[in-house]
N, C-alpha and C. Protein backbone atom coordinates (compact mmCIF):
# COMPACT_ATOMS: atom_id res chain seq x y z
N UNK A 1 85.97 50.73 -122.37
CA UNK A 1 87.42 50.68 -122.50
C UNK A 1 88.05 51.59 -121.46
N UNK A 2 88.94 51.06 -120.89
CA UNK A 2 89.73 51.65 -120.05
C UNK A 2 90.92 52.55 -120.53
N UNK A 3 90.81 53.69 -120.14
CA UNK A 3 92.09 54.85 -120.82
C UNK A 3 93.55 53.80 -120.16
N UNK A 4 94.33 53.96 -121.20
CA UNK A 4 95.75 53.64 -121.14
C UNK A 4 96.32 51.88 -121.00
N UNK A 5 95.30 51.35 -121.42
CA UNK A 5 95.14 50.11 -121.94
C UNK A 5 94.77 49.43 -122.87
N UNK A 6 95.37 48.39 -123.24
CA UNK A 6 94.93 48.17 -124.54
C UNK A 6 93.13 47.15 -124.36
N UNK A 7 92.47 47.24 -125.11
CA UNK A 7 91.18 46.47 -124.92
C UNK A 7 91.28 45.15 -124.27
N UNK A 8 90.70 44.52 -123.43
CA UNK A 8 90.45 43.32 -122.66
C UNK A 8 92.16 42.91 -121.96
N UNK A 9 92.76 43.89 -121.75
CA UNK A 9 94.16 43.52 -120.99
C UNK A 9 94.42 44.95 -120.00
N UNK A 10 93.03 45.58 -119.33
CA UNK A 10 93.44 45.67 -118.08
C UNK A 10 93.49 44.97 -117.31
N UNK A 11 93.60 45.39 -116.00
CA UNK A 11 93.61 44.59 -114.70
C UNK A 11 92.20 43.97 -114.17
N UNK A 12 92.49 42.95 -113.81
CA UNK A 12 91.00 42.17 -113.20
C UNK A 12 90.20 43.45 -112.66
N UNK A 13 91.28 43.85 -111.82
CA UNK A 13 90.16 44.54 -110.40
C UNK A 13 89.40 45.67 -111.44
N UNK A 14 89.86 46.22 -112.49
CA UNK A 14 89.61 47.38 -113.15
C UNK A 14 88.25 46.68 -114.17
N UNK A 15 88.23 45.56 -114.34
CA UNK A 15 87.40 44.79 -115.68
C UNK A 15 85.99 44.44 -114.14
N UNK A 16 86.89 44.33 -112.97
CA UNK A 16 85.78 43.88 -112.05
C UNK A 16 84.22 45.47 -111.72
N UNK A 17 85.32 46.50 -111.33
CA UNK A 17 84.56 47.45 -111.17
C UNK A 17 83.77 47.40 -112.39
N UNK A 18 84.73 47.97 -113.64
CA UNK A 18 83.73 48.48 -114.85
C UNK A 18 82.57 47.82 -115.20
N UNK A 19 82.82 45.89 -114.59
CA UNK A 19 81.37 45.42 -114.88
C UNK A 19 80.43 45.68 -113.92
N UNK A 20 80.59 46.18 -112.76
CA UNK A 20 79.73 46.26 -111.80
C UNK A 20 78.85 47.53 -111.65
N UNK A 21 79.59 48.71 -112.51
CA UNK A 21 79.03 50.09 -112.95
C UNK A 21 77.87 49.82 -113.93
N UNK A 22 78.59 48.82 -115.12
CA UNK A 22 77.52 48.54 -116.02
C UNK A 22 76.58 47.72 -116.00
N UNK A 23 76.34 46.75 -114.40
CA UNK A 23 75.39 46.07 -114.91
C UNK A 23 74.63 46.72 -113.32
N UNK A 24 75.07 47.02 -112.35
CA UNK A 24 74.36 47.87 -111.58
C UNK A 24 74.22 46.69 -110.47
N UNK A 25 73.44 46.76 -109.82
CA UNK A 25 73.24 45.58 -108.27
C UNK A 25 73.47 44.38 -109.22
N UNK A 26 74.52 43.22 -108.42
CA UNK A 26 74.64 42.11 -108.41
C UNK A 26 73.89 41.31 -107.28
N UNK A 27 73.87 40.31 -107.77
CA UNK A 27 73.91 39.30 -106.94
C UNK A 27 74.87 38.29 -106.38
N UNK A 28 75.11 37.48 -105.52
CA UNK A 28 76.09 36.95 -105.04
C UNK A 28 76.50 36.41 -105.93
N UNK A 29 76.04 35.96 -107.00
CA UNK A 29 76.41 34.48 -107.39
C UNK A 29 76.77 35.31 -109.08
N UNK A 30 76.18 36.40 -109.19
CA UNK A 30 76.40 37.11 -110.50
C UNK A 30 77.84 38.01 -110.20
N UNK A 31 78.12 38.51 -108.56
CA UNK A 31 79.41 38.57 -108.60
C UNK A 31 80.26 37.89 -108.80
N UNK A 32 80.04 36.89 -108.52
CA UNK A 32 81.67 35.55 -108.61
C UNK A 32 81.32 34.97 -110.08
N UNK A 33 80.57 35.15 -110.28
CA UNK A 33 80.78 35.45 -112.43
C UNK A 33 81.47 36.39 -112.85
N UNK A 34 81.16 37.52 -112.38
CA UNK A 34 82.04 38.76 -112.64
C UNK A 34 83.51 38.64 -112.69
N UNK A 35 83.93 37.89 -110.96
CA UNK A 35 85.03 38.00 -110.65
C UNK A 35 85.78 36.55 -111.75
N UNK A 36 85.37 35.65 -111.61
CA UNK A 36 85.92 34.68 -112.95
C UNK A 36 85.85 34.92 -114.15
N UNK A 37 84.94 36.01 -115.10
CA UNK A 37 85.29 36.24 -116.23
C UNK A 37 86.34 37.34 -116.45
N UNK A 38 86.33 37.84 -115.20
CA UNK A 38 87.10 39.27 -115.67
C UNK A 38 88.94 38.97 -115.85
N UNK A 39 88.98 37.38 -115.09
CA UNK A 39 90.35 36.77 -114.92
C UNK A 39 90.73 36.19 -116.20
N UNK A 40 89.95 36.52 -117.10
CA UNK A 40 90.12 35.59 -118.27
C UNK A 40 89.92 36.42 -119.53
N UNK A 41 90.20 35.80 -121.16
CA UNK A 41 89.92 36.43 -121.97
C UNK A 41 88.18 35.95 -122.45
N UNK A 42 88.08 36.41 -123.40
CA UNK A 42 85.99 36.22 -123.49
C UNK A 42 86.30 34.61 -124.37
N UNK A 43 87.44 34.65 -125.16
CA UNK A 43 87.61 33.24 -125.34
C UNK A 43 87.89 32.37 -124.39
N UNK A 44 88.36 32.30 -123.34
CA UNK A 44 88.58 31.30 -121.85
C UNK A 44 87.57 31.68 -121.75
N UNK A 45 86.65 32.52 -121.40
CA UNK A 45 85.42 32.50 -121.06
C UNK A 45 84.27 31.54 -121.33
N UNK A 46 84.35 31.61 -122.81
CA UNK A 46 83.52 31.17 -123.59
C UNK A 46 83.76 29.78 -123.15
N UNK A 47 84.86 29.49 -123.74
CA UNK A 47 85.37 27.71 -123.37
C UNK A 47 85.11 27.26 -122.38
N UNK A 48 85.33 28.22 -120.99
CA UNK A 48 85.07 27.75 -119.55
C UNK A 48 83.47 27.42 -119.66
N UNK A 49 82.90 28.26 -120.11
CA UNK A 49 81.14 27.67 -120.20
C UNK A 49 80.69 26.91 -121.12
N UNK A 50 81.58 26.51 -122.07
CA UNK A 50 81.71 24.82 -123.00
C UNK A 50 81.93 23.99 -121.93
N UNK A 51 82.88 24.53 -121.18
CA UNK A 51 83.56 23.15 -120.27
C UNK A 51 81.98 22.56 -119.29
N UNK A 52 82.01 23.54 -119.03
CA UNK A 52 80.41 23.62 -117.84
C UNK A 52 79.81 22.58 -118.20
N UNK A 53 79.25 23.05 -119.37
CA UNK A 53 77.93 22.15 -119.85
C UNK A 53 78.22 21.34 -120.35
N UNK A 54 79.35 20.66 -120.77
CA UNK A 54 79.70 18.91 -121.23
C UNK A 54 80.30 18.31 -119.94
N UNK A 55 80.73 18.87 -118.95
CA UNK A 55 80.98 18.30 -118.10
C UNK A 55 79.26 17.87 -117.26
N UNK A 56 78.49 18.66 -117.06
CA UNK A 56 77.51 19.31 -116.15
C UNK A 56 76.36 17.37 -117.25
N UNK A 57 76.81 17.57 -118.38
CA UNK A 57 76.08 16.49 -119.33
C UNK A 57 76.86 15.42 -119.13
N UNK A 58 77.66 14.84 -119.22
CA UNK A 58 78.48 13.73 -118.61
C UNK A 58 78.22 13.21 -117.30
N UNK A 59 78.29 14.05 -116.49
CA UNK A 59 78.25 14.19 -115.00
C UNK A 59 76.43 13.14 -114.73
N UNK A 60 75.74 13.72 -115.66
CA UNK A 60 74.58 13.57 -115.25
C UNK A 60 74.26 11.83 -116.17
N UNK A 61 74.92 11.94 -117.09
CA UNK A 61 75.10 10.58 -117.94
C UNK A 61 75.16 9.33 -116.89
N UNK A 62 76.35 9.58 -116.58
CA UNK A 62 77.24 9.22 -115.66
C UNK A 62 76.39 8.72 -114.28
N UNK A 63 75.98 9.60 -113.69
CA UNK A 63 75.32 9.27 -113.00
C UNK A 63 73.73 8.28 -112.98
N UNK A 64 73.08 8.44 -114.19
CA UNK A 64 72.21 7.88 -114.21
C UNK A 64 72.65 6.03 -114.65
N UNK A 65 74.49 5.92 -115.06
CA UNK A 65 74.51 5.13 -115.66
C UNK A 65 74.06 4.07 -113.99
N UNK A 66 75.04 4.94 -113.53
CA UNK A 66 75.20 4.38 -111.94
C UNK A 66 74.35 3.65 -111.01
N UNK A 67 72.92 4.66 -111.12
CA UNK A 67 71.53 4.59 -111.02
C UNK A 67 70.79 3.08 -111.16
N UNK A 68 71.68 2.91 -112.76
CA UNK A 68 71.00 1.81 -113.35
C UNK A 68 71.90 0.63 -112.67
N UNK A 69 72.97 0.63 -112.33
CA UNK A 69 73.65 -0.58 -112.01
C UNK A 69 73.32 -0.38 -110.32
N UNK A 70 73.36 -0.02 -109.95
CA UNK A 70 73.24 0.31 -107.95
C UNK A 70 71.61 -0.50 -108.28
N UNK A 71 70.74 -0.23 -108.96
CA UNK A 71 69.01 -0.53 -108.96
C UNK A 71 69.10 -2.18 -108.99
N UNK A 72 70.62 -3.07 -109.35
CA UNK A 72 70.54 -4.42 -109.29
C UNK A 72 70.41 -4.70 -108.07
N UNK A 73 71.27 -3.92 -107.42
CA UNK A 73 72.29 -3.76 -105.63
C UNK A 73 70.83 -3.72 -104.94
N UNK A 74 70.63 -2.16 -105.19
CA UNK A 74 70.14 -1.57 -103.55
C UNK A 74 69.11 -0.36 -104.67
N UNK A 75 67.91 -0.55 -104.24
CA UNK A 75 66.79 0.43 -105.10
C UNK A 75 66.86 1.32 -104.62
N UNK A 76 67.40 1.66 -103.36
CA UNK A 76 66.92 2.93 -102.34
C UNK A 76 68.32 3.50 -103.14
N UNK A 77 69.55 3.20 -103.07
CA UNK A 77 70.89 4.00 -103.29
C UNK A 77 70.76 4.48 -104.99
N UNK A 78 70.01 3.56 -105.98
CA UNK A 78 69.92 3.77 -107.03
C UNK A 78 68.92 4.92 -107.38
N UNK A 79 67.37 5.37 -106.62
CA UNK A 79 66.93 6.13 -106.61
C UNK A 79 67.55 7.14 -106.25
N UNK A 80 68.40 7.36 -105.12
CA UNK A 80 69.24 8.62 -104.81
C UNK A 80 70.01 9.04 -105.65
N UNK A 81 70.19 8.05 -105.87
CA UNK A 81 71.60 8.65 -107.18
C UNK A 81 70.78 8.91 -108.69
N UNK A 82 69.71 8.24 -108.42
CA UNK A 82 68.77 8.80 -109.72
C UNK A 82 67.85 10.28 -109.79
N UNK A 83 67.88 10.79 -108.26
CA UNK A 83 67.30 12.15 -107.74
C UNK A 83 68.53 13.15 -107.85
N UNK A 84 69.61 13.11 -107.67
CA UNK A 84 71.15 13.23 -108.09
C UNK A 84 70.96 13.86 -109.69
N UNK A 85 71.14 12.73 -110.12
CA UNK A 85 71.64 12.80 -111.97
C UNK A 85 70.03 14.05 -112.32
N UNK A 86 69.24 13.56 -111.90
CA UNK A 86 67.98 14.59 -112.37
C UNK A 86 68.27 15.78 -112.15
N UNK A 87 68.83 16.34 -110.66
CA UNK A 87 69.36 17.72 -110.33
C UNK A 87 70.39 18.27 -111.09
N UNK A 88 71.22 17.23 -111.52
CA UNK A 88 72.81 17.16 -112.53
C UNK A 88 72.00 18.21 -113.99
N UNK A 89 70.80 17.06 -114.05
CA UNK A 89 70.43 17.17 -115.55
C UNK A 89 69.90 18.61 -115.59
N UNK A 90 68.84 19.31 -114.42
CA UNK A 90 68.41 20.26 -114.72
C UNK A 90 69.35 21.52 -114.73
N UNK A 91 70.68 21.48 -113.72
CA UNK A 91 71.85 22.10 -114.10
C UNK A 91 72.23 22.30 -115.17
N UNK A 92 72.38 21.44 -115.81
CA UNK A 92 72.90 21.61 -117.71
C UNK A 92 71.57 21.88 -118.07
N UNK A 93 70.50 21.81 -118.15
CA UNK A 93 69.45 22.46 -118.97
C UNK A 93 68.99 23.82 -118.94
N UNK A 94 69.46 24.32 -117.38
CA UNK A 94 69.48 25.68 -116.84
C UNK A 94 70.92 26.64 -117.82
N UNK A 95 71.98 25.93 -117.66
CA UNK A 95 72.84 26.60 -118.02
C UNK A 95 73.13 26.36 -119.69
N UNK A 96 72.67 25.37 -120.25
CA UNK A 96 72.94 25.34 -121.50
C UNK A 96 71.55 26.40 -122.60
N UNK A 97 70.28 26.75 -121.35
CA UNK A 97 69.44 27.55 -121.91
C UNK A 97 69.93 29.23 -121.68
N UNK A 98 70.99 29.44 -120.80
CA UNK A 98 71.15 30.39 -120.37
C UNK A 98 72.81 30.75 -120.97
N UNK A 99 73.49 29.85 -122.02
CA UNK A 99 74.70 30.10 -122.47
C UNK A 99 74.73 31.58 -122.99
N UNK A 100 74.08 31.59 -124.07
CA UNK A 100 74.23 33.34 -124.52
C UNK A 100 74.34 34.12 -123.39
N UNK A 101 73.39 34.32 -122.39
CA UNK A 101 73.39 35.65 -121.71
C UNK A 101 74.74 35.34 -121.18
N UNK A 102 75.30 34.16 -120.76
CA UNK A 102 76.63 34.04 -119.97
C UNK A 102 77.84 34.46 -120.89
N UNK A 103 77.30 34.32 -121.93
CA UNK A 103 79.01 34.33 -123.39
C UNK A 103 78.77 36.12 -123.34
N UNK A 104 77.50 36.35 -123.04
CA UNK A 104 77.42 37.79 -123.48
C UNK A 104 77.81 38.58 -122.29
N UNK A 105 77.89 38.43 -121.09
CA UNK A 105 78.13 38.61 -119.76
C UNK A 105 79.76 38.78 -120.03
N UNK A 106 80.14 37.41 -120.20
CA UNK A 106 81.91 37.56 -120.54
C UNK A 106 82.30 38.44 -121.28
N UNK A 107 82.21 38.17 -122.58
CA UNK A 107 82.13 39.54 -123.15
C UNK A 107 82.66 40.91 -122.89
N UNK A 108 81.23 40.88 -121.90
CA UNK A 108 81.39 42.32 -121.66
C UNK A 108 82.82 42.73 -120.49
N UNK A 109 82.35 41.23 -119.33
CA UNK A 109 83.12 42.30 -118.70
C UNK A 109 84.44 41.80 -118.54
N UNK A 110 84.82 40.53 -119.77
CA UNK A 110 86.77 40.33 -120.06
C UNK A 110 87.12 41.03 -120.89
N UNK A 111 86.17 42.30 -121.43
CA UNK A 111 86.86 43.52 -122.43
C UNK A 111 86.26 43.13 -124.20
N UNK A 112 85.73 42.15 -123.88
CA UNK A 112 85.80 42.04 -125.66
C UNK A 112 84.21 42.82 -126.14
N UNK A 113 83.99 43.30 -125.14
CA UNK A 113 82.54 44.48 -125.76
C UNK A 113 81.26 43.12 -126.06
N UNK A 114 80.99 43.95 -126.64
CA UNK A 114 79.24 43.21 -127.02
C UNK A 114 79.60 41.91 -128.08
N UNK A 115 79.06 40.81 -128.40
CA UNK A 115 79.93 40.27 -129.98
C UNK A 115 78.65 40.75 -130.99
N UNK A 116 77.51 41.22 -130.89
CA UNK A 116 76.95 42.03 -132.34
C UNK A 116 76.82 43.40 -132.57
């Protein structure tokens, strides 16, 4: 908690440092997590990584539906797009196995502390 604020309504840049003290070396890609949760409350948070993974599952639906109709067309464009939806798919399986540490990540650093 930041002195002279109320919990999860300081300033980004202030929610940005404090997560970067507490979790110590980032990585590129664990900074620009940082920097998007800290813009938000741990509920937008949370939701934003609902949004992820039903989109990230659709996306990949979607694509395989594609797969299947292009495979009447053209086998070569339907395989691509079927190497596609597989990469889609392991995206959502990566991130829907990895939701907690991300809800718990937000959390921490849009102010709402630990949730147990």
């Amino acid at each position: 908690m930041v002195k002279g604020f109320r919990p999860g309504k300081e300033p980004p840049q202030l929610k940005k440092q404090r997560a970067k003290q507490q979790f110590g070396e980032l990585s590129s890609t664990q900074e620009r997590l940082v920097e998007l949760f800290a813009e938000r409350t741990p509920q937008e948070s949370r939701m934003l990584i609902r949004r992820w993974i039903i989109g990230l599952l659709v996306t990949a639906v979607g694509l395989l539906v594609i797969a299947g109709v292009l495979a009447l067309w053209s086998v070569v464009a339907a395989v691509v797009v079927g190497v596609l939806a597989l990469v889609v798919l392991g995206l959502w399986w990566r991130l829907r196995s990895q939701r907690e540490g991300f809800e718990e990540m937000a959390d921490v650093v849009s102010g709402g502390g630990r949730r147990r």
